[in-house]
PDB file of N, CA and C in Angstrom:
ATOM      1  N   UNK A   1     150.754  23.169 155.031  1.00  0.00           N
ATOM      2  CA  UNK A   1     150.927  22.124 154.059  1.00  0.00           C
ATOM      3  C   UNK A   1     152.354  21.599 154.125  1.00  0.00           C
ATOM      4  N   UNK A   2     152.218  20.266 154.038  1.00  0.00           N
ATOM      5  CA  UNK A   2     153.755  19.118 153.981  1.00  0.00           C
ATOM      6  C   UNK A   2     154.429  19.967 155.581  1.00  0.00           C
ATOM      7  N   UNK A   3     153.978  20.315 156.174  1.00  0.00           N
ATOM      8  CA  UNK A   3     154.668  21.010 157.723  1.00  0.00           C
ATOM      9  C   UNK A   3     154.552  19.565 158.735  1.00  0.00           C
ATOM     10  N   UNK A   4     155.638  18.895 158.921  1.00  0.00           N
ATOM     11  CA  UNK A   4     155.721  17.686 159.922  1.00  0.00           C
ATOM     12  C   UNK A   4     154.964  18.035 161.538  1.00  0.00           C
ATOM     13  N   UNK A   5     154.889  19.742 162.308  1.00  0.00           N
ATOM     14  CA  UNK A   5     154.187  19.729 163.641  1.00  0.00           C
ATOM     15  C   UNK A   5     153.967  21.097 163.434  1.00  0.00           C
ATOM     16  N   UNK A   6     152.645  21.810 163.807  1.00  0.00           N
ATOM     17  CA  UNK A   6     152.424  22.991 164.165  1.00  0.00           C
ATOM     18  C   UNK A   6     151.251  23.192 165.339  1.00  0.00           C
ATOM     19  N   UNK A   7     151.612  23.320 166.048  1.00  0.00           N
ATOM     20  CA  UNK A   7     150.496  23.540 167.355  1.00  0.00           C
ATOM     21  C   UNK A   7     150.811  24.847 168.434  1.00  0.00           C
ATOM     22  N   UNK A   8     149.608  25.399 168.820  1.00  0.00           N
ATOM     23  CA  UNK A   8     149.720  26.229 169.476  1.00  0.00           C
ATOM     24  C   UNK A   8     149.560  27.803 168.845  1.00  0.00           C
ATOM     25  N   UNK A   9     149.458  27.598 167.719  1.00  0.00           N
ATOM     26  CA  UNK A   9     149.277  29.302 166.829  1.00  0.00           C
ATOM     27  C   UNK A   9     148.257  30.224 166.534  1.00  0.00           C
ATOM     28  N   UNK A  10     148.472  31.063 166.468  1.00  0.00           N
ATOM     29  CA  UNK A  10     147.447  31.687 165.754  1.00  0.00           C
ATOM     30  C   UNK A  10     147.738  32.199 164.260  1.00  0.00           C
ATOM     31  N   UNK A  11     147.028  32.307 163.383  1.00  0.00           N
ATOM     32  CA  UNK A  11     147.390  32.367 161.962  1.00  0.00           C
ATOM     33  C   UNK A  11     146.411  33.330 161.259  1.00  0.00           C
ATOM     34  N   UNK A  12     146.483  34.109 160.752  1.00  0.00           N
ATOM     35  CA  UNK A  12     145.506  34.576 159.840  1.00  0.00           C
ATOM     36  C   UNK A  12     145.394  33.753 158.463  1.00  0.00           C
ATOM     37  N   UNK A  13     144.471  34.635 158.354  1.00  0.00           N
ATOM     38  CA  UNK A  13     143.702  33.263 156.390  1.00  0.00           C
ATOM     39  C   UNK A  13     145.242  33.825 155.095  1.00  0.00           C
ATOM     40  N   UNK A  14     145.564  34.985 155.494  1.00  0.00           N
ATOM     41  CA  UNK A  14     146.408  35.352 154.323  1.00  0.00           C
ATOM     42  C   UNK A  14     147.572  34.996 154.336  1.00  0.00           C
ATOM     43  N   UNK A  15     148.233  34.562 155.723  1.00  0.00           N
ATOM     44  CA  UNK A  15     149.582  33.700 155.769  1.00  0.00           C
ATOM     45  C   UNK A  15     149.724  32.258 155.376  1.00  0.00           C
ATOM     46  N   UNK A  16     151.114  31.914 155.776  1.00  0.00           N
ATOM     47  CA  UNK A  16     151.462  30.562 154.490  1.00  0.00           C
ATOM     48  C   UNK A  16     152.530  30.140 155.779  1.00  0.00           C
ATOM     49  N   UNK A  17     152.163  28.273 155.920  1.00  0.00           N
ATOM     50  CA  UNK A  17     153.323  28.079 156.307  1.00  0.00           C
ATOM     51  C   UNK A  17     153.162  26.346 155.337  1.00  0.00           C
ATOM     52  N   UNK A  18     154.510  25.985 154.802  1.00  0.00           N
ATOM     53  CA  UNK A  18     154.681  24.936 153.959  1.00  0.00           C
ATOM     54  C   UNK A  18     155.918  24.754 153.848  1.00  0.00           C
ATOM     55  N   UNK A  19     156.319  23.249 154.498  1.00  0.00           N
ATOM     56  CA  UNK A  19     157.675  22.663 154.511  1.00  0.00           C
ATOM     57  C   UNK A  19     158.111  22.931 155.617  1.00  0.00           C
ATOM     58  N   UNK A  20     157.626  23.340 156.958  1.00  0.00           N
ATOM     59  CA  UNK A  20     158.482  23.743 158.014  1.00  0.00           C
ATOM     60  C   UNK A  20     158.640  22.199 158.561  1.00  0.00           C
ATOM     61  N   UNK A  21     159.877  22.444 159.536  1.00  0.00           N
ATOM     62  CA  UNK A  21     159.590  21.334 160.694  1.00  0.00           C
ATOM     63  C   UNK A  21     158.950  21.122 161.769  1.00  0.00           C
ATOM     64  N   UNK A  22     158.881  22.397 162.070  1.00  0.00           N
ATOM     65  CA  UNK A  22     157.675  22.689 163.382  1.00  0.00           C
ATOM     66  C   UNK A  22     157.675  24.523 163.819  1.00  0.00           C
ATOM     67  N   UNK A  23     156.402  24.496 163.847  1.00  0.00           N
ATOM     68  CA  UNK A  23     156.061  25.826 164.370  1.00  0.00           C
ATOM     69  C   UNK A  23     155.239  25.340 165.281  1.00  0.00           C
ATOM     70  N   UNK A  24     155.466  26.460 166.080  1.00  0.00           N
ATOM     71  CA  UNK A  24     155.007  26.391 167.605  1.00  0.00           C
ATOM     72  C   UNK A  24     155.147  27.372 168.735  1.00  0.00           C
ATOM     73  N   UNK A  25     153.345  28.301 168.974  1.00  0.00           N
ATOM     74  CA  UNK A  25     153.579  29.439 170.301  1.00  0.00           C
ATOM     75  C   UNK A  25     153.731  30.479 169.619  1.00  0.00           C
ATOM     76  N   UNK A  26     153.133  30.380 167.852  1.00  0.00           N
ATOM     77  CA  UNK A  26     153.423  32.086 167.098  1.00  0.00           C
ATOM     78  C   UNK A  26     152.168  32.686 166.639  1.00  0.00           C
ATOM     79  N   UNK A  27     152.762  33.274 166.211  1.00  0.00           N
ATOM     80  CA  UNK A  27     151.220  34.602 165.580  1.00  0.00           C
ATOM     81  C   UNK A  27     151.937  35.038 164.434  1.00  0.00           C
ATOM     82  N   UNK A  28     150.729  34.690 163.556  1.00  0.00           N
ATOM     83  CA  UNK A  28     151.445  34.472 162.085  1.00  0.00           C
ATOM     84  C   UNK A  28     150.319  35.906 161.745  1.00  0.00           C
ATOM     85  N   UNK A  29     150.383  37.278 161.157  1.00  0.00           N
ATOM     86  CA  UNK A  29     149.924  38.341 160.374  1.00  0.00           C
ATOM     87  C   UNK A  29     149.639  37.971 158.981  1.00  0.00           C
ATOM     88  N   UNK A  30     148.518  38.053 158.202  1.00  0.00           N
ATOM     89  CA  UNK A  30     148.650  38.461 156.726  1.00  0.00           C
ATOM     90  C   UNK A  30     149.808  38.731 156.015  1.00  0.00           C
ATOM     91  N   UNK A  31     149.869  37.829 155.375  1.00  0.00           N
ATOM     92  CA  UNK A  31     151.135  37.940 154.263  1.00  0.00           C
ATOM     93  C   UNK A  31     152.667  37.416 155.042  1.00  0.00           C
ATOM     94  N   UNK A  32     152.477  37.252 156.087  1.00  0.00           N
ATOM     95  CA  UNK A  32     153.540  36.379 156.603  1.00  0.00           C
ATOM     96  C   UNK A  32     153.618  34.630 156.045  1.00  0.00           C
ATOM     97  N   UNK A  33     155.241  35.037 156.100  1.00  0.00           N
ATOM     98  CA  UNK A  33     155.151  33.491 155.666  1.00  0.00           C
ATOM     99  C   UNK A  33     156.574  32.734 156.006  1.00  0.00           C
ATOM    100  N   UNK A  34     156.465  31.066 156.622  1.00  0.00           N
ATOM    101  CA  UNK A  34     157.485  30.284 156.641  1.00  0.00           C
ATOM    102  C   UNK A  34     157.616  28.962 155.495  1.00  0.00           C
ATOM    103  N   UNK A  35     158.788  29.065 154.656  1.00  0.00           N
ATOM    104  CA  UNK A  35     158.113  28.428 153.763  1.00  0.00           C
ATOM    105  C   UNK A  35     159.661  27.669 153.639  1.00  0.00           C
ATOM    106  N   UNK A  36     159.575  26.832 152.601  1.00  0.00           N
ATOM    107  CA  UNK A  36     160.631  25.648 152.184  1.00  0.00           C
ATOM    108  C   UNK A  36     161.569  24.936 152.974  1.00  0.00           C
ATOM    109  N   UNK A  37     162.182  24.408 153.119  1.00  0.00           N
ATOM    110  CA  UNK A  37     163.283  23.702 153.254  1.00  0.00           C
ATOM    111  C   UNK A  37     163.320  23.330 154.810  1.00  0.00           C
ATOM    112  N   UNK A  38     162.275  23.207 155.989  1.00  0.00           N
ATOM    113  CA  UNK A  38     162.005  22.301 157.302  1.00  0.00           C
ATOM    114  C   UNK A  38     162.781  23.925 158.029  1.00  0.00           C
ATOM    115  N   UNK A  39     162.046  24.329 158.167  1.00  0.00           N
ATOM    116  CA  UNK A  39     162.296  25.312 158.887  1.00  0.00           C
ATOM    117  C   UNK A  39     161.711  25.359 160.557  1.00  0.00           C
ATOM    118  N   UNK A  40     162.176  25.789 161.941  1.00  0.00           N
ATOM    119  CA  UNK A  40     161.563  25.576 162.986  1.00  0.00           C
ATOM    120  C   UNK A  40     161.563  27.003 163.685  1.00  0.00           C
ATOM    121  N   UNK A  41     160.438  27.002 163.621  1.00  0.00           N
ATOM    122  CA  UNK A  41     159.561  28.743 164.508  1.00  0.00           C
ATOM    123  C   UNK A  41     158.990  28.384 166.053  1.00  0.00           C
ATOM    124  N   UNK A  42     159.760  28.994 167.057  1.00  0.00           N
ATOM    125  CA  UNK A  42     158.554  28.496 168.311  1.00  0.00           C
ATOM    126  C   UNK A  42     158.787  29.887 169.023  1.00  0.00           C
ATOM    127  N   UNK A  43     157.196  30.077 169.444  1.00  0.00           N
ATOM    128  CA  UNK A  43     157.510  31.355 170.252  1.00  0.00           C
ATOM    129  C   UNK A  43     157.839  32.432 169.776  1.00  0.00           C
ATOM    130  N   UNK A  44     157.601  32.992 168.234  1.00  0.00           N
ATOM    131  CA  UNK A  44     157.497  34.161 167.861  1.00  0.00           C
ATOM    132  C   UNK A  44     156.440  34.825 166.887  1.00  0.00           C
ATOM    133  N   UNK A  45     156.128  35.921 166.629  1.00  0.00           N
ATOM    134  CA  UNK A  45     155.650  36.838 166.399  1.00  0.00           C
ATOM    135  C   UNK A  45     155.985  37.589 164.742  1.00  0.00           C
ATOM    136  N   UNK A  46     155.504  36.348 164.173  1.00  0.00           N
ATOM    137  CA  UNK A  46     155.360  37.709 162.843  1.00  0.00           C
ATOM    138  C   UNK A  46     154.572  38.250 161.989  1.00  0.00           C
ATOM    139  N   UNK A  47     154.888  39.815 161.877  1.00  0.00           N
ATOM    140  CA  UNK A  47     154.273  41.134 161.152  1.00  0.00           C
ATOM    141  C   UNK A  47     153.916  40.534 159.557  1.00  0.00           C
ATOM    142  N   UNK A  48     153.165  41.522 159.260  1.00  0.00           N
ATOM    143  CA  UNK A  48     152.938  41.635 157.813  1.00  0.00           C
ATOM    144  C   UNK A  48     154.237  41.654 157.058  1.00  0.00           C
ATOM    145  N   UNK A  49     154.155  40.451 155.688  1.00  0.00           N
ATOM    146  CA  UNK A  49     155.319  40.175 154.864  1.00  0.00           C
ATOM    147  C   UNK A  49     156.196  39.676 155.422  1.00  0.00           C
ATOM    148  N   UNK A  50     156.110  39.040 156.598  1.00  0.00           N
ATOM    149  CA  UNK A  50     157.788  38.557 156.909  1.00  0.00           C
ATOM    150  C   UNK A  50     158.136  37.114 156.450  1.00  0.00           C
ATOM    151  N   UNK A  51     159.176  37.152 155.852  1.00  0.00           N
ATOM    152  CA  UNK A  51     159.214  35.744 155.409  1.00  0.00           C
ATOM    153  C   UNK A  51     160.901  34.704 156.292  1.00  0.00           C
ATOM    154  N   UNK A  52     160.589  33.931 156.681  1.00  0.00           N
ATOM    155  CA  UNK A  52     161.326  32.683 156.923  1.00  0.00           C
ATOM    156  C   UNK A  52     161.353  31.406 156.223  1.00  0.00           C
ATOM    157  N   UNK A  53     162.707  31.230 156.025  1.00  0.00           N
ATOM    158  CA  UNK A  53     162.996  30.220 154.887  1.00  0.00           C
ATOM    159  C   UNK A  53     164.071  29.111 154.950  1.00  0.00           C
ATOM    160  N   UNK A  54     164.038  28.788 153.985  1.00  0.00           N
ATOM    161  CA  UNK A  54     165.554  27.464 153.690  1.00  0.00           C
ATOM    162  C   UNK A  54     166.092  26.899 155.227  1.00  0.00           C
ATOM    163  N   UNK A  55     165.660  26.016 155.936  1.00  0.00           N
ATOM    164  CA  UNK A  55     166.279  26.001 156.882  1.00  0.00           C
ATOM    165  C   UNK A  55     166.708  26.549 157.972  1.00  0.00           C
ATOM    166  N   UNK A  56     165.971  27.623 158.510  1.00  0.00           N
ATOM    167  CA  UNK A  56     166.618  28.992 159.591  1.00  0.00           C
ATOM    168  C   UNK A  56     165.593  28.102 161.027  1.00  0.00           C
ATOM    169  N   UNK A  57     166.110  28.737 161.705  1.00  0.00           N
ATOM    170  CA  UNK A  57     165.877  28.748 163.111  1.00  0.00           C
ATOM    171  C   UNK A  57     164.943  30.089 163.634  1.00  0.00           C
ATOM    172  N   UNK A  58     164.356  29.963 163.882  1.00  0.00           N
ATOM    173  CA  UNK A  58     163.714  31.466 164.838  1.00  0.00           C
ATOM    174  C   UNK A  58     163.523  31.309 166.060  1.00  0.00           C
ATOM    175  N   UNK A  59     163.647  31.743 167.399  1.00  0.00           N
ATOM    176  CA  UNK A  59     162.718  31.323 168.460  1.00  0.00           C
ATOM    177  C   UNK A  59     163.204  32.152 169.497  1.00  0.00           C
ATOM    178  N   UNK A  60     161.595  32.446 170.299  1.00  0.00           N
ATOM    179  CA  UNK A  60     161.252  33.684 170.630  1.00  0.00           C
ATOM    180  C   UNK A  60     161.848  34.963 170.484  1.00  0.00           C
ATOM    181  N   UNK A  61     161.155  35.172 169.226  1.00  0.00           N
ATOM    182  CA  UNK A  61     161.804  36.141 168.494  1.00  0.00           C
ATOM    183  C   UNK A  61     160.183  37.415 168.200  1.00  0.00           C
ATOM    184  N   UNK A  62     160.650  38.716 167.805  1.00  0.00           N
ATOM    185  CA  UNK A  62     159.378  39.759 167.254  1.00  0.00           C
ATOM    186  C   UNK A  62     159.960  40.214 165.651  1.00  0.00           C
ATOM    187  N   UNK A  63     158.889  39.490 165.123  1.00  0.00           N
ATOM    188  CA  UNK A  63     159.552  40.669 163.191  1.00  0.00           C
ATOM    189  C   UNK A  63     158.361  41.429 162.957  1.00  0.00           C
ATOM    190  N   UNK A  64     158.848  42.188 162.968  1.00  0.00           N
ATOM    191  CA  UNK A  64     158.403  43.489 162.161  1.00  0.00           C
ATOM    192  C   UNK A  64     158.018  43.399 160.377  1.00  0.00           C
ATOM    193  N   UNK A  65     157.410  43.930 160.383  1.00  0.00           N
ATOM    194  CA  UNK A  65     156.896  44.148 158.914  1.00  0.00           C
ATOM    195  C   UNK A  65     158.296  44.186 157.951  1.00  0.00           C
ATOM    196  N   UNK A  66     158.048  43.196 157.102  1.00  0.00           N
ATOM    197  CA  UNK A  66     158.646  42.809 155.457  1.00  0.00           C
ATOM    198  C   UNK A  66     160.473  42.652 156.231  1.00  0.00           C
ATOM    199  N   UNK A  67     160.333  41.978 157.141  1.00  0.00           N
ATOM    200  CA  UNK A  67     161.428  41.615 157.868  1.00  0.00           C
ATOM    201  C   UNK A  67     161.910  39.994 157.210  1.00  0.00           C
ATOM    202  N   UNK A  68     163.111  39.730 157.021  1.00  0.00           N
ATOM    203  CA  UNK A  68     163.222  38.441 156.571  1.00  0.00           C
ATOM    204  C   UNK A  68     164.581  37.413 157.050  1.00  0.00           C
ATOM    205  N   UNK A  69     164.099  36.426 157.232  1.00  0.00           N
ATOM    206  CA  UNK A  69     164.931  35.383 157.980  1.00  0.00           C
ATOM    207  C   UNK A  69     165.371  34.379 157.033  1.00  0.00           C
ATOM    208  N   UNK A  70     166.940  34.037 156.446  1.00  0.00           N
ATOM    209  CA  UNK A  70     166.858  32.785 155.962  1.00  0.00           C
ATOM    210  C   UNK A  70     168.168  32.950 154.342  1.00  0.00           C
ATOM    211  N   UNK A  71     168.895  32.410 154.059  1.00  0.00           N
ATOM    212  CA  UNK A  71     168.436  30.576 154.015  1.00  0.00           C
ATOM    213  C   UNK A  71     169.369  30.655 155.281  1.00  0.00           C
ATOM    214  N   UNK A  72     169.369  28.899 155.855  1.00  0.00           N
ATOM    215  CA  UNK A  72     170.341  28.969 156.984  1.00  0.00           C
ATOM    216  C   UNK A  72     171.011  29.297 158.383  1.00  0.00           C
ATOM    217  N   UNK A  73     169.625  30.452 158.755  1.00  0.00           N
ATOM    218  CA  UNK A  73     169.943  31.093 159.556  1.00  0.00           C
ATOM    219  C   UNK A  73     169.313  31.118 161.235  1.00  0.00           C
ATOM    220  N   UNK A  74     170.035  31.225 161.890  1.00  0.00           N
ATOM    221  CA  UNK A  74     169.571  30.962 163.167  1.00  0.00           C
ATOM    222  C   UNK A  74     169.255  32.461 164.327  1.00  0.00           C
ATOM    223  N   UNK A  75     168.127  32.813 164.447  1.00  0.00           N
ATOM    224  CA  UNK A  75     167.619  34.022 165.376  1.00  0.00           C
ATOM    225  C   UNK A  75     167.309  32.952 166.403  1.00  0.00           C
ATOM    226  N   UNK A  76     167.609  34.371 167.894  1.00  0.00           N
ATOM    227  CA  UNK A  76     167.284  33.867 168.839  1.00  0.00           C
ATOM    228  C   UNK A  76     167.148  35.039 170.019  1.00  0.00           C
ATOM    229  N   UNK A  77     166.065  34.810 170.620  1.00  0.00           N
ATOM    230  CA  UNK A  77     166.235  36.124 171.933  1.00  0.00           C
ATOM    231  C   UNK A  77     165.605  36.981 171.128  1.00  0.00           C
ATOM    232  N   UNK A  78     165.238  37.836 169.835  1.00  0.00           N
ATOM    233  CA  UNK A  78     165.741  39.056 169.199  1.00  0.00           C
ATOM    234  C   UNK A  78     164.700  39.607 168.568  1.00  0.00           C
ATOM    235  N   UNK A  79     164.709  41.486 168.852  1.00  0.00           N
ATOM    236  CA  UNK A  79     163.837  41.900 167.680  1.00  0.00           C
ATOM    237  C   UNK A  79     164.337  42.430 166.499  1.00  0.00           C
ATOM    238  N   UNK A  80     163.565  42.532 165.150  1.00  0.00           N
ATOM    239  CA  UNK A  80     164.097  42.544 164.108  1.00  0.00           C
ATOM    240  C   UNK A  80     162.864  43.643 164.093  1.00  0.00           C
ATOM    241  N   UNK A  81     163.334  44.834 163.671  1.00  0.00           N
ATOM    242  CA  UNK A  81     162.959  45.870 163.024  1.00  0.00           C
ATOM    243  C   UNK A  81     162.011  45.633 161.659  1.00  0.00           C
ATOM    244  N   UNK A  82     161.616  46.613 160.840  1.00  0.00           N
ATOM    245  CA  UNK A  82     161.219  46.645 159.681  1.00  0.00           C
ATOM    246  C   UNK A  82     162.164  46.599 159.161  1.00  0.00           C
ATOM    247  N   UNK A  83     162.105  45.930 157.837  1.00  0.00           N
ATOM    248  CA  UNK A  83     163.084  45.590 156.621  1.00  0.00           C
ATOM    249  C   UNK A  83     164.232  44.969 156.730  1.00  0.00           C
ATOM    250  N   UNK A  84     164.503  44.464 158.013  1.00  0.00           N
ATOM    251  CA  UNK A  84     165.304  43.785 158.487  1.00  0.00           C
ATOM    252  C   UNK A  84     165.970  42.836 157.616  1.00  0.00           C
ATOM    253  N   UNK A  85     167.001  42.232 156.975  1.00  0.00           N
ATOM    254  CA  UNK A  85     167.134  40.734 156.168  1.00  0.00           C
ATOM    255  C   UNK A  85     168.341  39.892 156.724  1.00  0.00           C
ATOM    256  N   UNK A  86     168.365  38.527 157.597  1.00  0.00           N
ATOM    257  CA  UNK A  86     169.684  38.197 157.461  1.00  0.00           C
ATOM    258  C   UNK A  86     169.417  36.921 156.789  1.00  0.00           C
ATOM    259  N   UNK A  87     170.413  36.599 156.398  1.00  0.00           N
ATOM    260  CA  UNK A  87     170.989  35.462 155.745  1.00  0.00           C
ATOM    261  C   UNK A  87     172.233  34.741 156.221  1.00  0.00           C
ATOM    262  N   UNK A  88     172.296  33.656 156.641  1.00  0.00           N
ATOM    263  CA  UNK A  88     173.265  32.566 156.827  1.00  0.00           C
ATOM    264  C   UNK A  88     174.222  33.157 157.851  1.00  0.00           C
ATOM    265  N   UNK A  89     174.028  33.555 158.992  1.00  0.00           N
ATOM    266  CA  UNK A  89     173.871  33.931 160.146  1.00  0.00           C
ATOM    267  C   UNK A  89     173.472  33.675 161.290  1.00  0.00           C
ATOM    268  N   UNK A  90     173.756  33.838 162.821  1.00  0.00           N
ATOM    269  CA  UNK A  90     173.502  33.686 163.523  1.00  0.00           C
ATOM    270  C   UNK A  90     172.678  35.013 164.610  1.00  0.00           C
ATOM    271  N   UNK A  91     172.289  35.205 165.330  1.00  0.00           N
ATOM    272  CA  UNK A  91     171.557  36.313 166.095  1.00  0.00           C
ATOM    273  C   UNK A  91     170.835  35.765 167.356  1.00  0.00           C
ATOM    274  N   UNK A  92     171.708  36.546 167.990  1.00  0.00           N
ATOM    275  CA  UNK A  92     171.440  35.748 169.787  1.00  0.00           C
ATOM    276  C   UNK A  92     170.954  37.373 170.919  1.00  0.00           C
ATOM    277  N   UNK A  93     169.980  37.787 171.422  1.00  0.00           N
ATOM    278  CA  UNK A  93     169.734  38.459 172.099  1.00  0.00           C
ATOM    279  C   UNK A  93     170.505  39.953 171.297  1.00  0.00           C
ATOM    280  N   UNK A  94     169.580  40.383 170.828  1.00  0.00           N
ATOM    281  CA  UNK A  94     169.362  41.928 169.577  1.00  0.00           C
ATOM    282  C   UNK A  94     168.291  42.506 169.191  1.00  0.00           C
ATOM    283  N   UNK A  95     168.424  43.683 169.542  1.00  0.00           N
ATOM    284  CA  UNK A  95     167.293  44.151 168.631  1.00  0.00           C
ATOM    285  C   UNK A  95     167.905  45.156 167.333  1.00  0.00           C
ATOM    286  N   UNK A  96     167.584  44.900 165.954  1.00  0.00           N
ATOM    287  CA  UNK A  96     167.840  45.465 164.667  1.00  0.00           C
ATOM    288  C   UNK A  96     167.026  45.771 164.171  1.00  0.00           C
ATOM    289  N   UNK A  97     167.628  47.045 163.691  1.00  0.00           N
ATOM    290  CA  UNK A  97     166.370  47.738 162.179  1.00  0.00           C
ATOM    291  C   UNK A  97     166.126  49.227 163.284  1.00  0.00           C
ATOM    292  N   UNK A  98     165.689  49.459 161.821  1.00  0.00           N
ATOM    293  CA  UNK A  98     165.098  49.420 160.693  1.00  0.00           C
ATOM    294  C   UNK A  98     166.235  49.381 159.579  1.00  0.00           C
ATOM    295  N   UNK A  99     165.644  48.540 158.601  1.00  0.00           N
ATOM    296  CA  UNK A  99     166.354  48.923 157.210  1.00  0.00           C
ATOM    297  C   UNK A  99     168.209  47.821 157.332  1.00  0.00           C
ATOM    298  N   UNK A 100     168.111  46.949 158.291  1.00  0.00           N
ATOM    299  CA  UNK A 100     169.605  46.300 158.631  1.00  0.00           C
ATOM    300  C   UNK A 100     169.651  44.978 158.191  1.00  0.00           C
ATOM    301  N   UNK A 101     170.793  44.494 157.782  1.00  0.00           N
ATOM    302  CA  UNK A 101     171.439  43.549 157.138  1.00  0.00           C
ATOM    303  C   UNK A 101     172.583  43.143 157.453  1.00  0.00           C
ATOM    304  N   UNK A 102     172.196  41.416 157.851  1.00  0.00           N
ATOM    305  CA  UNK A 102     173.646  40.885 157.903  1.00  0.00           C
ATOM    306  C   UNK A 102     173.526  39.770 157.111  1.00  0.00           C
ATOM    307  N   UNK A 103     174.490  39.594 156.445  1.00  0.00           N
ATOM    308  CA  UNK A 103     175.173  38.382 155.530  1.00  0.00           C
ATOM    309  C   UNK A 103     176.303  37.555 155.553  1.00  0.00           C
ATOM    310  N   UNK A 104     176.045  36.329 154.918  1.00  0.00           N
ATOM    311  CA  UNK A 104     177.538  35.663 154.729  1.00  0.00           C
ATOM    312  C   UNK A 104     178.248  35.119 156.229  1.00  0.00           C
ATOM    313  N   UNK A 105     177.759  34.321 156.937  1.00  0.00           N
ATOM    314  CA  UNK A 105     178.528  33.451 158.008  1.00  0.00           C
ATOM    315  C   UNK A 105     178.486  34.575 159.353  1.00  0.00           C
ATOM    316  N   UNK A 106     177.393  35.934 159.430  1.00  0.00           N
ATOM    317  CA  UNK A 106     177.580  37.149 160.363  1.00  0.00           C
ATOM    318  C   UNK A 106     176.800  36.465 161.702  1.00  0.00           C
ATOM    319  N   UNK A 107     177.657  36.745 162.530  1.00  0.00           N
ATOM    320  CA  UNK A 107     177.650  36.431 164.559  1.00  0.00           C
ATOM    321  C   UNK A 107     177.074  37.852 164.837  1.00  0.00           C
ATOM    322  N   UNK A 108     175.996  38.290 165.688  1.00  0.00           N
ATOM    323  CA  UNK A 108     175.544  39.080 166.565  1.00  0.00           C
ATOM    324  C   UNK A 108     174.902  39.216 167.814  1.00  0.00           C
ATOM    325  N   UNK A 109     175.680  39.053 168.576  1.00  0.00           N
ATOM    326  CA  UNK A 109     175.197  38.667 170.139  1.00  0.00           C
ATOM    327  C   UNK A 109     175.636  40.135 171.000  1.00  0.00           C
ATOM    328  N   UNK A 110     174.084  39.888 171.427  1.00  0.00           N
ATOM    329  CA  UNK A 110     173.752  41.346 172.156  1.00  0.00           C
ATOM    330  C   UNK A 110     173.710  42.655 172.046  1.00  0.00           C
ATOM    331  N   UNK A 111     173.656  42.959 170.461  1.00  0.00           N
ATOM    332  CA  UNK A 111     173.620  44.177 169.990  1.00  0.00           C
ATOM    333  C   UNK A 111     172.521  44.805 169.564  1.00  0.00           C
ATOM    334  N   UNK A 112     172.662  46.343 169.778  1.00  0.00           N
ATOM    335  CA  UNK A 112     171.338  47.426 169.578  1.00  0.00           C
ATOM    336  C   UNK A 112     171.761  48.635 168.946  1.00  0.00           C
ATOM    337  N   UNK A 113     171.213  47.470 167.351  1.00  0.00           N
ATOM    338  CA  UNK A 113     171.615  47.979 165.987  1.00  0.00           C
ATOM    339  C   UNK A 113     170.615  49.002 165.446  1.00  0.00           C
ATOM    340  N   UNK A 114     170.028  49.923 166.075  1.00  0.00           N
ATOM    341  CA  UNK A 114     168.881  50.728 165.056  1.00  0.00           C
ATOM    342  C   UNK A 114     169.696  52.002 164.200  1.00  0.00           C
ATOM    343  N   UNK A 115     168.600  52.190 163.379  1.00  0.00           N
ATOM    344  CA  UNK A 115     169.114  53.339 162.614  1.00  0.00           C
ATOM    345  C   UNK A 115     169.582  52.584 161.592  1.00  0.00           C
ATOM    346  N   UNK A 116     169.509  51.263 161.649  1.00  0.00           N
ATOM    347  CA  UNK A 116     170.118  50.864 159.494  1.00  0.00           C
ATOM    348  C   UNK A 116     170.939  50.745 159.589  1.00  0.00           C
TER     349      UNK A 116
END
């Protein structure tokens, strides 16, 4: 709903995508969701509960369950663990989580952040 392009996905009935700018090349799980503010997904993969928001970037990316992307924020290359959250950030070739957080204007290129 109100999503300007989405082609190429697969979606289950229990996910949500509304307000993106384009999704495209993902696999959306139950209870996943991309929602508000023109957000653009291509080429990734998300788990149960993951939410993407306000403007973020994703692409070809893997989230993990109740993993979350957004406001602002740009993933790329990267897997995101369970419980993962960044915010207003960047993330270029990483894999994070479980349980990890970056905030507030945070750069991560090429790091293998597990363990929280």
């Amino acid at each position: 709903r109100e999503t300007v392009s989405v082609s190429c996905i697969y979606m289950h009935l229990g996910a949500t995508i509304q307000g993106a700018s384009l999704v495209e090349g993902c696999v959306l799980f139950p209870t996943a969701e991309i929602v508000q503010g023109g957000c653009t997904v291509t080429n990734s993969f998300l788990q149960w509960q993951c939410t993407i928001q306000d403007a973020s970037s994703v692409s070809n990316c893997f989230m993990m369950e109740a993993s979350h992307v957004g406001p602002h924020s740009k993933i790329r290359d990267s897997i995101l663990g369970p419980d993962v959250a960044l915010s207003s950030g960047e993330v270029q070739s990483c894999v994070l989580g479980p349980n990890a957080s970056a905030h507030h204007q945070s750069l991560l290129v090429g790091l293998l952040w597990l363990h929280g």
